[in-house]
N, C-alpha and C. Protein backbone atom coordinates (compact mmCIF):
# COMPACT_ATOMS: atom_id res chain seq x y z
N UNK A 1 -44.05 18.32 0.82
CA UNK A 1 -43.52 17.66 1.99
C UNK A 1 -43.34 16.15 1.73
N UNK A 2 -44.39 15.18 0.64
CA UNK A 2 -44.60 14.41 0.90
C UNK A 2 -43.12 13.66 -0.13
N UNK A 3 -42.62 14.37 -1.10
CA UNK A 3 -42.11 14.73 -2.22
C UNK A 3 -40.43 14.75 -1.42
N UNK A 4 -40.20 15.32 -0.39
CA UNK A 4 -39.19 15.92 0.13
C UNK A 4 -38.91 14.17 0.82
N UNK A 5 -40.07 13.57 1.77
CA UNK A 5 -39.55 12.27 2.03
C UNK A 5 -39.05 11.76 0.97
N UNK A 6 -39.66 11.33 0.17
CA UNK A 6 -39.87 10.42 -0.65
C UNK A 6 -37.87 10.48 -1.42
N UNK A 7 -37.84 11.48 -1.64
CA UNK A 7 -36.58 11.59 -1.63
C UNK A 7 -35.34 11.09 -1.31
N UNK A 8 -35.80 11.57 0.41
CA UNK A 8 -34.98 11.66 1.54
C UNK A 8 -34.48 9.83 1.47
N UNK A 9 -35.66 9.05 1.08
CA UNK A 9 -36.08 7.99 1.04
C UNK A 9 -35.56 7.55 0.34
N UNK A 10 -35.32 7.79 -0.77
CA UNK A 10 -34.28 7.19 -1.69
C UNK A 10 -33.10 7.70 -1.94
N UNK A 11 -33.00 8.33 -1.54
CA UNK A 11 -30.94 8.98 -1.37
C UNK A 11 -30.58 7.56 -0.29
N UNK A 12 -31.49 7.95 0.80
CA UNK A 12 -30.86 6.66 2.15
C UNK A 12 -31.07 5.79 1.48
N UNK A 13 -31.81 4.83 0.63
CA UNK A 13 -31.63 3.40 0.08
C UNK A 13 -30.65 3.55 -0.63
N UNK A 14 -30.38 4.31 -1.59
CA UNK A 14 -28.99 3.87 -2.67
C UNK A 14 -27.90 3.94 -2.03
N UNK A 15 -28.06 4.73 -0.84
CA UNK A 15 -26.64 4.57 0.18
C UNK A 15 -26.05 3.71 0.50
N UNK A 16 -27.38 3.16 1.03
CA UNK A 16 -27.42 1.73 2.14
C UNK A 16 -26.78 0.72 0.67
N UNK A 17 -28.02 0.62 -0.39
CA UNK A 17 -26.96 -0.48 -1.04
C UNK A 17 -25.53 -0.38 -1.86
N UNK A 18 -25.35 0.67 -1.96
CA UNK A 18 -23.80 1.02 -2.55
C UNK A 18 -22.80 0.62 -0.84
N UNK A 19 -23.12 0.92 0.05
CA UNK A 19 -22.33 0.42 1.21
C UNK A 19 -22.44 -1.14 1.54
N UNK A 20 -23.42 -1.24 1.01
CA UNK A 20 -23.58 -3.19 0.82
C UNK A 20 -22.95 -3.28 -0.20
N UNK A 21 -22.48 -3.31 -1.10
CA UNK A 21 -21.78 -3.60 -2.53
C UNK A 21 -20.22 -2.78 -1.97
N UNK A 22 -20.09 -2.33 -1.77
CA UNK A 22 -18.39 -2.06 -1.27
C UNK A 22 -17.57 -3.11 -0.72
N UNK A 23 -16.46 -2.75 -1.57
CA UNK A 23 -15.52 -4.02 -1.48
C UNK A 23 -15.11 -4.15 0.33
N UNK A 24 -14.22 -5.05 0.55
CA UNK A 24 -13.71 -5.04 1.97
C UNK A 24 -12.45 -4.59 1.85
N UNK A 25 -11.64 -4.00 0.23
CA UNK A 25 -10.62 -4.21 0.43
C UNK A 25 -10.13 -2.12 1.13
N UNK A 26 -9.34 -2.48 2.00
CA UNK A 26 -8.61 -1.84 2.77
C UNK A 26 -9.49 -1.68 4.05
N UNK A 27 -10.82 -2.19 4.44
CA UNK A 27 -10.78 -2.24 5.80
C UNK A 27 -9.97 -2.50 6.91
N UNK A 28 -9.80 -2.05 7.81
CA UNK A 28 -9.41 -2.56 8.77
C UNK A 28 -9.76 -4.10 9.12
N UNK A 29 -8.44 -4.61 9.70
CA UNK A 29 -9.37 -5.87 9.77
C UNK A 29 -10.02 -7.03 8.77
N UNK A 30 -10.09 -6.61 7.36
CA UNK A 30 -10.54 -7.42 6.64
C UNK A 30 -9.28 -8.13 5.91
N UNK A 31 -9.46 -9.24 5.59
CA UNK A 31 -8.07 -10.12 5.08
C UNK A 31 -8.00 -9.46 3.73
N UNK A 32 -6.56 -9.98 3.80
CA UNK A 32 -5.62 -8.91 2.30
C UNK A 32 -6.21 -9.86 0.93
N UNK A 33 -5.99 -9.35 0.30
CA UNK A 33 -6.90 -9.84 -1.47
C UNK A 33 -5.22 -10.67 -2.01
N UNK A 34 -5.65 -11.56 -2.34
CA UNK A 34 -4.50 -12.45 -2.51
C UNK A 34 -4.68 -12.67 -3.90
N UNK A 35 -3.16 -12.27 -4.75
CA UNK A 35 -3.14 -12.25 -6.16
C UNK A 35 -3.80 -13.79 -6.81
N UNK A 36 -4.39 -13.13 -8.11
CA UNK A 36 -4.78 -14.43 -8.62
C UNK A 36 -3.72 -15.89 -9.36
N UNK A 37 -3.79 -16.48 -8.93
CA UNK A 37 -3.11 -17.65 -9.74
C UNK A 37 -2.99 -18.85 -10.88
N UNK A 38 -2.03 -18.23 -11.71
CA UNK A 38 -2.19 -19.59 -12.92
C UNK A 38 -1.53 -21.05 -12.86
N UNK A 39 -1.80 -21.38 -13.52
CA UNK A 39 -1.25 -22.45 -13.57
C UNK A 39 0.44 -22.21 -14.02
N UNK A 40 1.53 -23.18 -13.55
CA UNK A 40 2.53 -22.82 -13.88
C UNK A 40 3.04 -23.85 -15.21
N UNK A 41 4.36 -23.80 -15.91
CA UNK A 41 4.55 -24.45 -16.96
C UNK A 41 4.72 -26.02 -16.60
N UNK A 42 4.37 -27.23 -17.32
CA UNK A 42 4.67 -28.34 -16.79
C UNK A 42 6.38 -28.58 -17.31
N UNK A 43 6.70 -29.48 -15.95
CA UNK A 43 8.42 -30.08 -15.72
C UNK A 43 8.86 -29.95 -17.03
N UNK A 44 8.48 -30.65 -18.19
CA UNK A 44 8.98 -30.73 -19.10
C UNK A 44 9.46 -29.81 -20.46
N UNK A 45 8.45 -28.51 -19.86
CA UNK A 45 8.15 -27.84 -21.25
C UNK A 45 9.06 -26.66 -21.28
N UNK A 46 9.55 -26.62 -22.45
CA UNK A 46 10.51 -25.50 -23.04
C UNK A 46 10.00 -24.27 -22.56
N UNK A 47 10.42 -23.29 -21.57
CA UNK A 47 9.25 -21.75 -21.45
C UNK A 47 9.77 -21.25 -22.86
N UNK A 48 8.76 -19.63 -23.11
CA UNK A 48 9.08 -19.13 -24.03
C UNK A 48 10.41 -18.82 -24.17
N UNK A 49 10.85 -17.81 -25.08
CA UNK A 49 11.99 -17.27 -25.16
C UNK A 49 12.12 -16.35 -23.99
N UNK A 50 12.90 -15.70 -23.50
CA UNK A 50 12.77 -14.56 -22.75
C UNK A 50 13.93 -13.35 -23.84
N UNK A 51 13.82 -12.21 -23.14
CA UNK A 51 14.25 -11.14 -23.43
C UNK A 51 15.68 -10.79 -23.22
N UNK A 52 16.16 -12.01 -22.70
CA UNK A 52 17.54 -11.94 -22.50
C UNK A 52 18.20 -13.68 -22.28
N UNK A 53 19.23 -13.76 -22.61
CA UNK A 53 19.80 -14.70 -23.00
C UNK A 53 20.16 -15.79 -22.04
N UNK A 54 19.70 -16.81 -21.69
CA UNK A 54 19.35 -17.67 -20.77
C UNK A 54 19.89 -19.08 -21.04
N UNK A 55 20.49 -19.12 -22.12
CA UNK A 55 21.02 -20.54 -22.98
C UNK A 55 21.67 -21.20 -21.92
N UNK A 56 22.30 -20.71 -21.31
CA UNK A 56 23.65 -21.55 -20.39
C UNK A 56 22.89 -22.42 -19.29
N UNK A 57 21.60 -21.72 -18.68
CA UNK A 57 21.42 -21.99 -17.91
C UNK A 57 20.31 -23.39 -17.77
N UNK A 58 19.97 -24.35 -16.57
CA UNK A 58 20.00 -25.75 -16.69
C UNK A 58 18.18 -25.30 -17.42
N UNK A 59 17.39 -26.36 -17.31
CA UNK A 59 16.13 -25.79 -17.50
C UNK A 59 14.81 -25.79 -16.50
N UNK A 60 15.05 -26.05 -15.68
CA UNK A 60 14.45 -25.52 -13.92
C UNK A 60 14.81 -24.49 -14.45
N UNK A 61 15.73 -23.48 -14.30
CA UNK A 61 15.93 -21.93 -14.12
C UNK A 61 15.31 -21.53 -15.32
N UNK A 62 15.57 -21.90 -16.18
CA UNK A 62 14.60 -21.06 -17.46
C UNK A 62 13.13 -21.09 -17.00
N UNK A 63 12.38 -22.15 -16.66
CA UNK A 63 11.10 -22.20 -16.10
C UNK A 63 10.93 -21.52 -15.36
N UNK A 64 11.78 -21.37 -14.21
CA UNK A 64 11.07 -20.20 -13.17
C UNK A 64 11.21 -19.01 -13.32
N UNK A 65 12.34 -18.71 -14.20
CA UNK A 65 12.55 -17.57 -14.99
C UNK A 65 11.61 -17.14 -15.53
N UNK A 66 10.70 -17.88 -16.64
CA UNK A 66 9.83 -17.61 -17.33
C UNK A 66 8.23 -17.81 -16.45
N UNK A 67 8.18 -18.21 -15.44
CA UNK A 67 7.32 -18.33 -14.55
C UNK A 67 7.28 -16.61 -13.60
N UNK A 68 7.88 -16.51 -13.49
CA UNK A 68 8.66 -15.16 -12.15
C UNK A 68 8.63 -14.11 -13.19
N UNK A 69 8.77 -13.84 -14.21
CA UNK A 69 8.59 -13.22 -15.51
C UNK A 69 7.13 -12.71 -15.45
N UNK A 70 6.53 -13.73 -16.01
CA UNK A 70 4.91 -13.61 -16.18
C UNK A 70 4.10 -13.63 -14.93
N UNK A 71 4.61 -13.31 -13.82
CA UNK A 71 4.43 -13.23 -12.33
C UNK A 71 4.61 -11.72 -11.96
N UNK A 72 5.22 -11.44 -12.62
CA UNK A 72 5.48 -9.81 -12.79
C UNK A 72 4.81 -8.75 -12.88
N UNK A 73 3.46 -9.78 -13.86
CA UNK A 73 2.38 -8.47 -14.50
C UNK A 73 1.12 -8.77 -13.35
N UNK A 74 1.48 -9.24 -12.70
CA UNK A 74 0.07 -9.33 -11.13
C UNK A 74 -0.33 -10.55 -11.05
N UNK A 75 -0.83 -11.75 -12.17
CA UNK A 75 -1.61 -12.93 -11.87
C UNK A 75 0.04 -13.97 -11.49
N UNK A 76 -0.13 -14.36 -10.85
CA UNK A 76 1.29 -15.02 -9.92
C UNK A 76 1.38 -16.70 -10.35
N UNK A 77 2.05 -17.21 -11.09
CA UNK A 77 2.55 -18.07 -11.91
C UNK A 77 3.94 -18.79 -11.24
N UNK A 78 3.30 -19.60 -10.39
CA UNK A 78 4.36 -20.30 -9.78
C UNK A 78 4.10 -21.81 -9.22
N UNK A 79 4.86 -22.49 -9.79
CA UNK A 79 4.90 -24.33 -8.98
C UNK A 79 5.78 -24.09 -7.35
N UNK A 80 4.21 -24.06 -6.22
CA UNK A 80 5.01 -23.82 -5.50
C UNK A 80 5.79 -25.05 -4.35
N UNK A 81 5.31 -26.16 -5.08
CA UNK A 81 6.20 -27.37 -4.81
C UNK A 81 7.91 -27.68 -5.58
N UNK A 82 7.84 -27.09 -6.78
CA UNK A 82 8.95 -26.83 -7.01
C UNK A 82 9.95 -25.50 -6.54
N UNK A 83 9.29 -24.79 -6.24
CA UNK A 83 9.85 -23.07 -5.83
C UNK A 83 10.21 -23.53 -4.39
N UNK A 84 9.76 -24.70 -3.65
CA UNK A 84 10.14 -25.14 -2.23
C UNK A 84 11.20 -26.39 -1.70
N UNK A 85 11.22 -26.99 -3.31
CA UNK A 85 12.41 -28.06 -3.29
C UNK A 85 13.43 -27.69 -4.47
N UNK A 86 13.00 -27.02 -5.42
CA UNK A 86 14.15 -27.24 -6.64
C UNK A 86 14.85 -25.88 -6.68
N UNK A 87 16.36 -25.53 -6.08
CA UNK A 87 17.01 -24.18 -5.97
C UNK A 87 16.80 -23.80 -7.37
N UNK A 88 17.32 -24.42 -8.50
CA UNK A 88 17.59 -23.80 -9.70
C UNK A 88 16.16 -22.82 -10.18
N UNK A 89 15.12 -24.17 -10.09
CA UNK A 89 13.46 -23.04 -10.18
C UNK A 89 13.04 -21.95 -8.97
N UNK A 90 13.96 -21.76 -7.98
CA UNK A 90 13.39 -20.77 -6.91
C UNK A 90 14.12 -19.90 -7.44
N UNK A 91 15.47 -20.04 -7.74
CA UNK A 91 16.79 -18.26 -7.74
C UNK A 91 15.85 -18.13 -9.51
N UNK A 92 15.56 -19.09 -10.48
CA UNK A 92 15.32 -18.78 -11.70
C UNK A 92 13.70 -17.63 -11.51
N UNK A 93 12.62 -18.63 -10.84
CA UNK A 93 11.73 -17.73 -10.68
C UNK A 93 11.88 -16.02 -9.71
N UNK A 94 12.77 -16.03 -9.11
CA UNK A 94 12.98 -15.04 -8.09
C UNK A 94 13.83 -13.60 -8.72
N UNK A 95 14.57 -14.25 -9.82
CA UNK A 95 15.16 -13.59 -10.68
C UNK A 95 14.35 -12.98 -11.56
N UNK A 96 13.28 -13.65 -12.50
CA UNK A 96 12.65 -13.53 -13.53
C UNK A 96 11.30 -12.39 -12.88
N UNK A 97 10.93 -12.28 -11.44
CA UNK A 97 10.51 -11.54 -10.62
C UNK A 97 11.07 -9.90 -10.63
N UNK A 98 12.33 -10.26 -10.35
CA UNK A 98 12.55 -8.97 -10.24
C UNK A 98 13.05 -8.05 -11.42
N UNK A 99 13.99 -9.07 -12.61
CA UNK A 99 13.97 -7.95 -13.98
C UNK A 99 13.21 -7.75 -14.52
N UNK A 100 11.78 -8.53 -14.81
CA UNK A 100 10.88 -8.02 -15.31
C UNK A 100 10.28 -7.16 -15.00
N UNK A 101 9.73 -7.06 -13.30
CA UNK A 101 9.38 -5.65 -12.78
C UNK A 101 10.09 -4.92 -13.13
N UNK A 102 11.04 -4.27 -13.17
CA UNK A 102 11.95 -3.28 -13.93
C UNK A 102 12.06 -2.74 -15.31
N UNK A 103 11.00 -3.80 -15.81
CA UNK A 103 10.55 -3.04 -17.39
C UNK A 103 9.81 -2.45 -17.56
């Protein structure tokens, strides 16, 4: 009998703390998990190459291109002071968003 608590006793504790250690994510009610963020490329710097041919274009758009690119794979890579004043880095990153998802 005493054997049968004792049990009972510890099934209910590992419960209790595995329900304390559970995430919040998809509660009701609990705020949404907001992707993690890197740092984005500085004004000046050449992005990598990309996978498709981008020469023509000014170099704001290659940056957000290559920003919106690497934004693709979940950690979210964006200057969002430039993505709010500079068109060429918003259509470049917004672009580089959506063909890359598509790979």
């Amino acid at each position: 009998m005493q054997i049968t608590r004792f049990v009972a006793a510890l099934v209910a504790s590992v419960a209790l703390i595995a329900a304390g250690c559970a995430s919040l994510r998809g509660v009701p009610g609990a705020p949404p998990a907001s992707p993690p963020v890197a740092p984005p490329l500085p004004r000046n710097a050449e992005p990598p190459p990309p996978s498709i041919n981008l020469s023509g274009f000014p170099l704001p758009y290659r940056q957000g291109y290559a920003d919106g690119c690497a934004s693709a794979g979940g950690v979210r890579h964006r200057d969002d002071a430039r993505y709010g004043s500079d068109p060429n880095y918003h259509t470049g990153w917004e672009d580089g968003v959506a063909l890359c998802r598509r790979k």
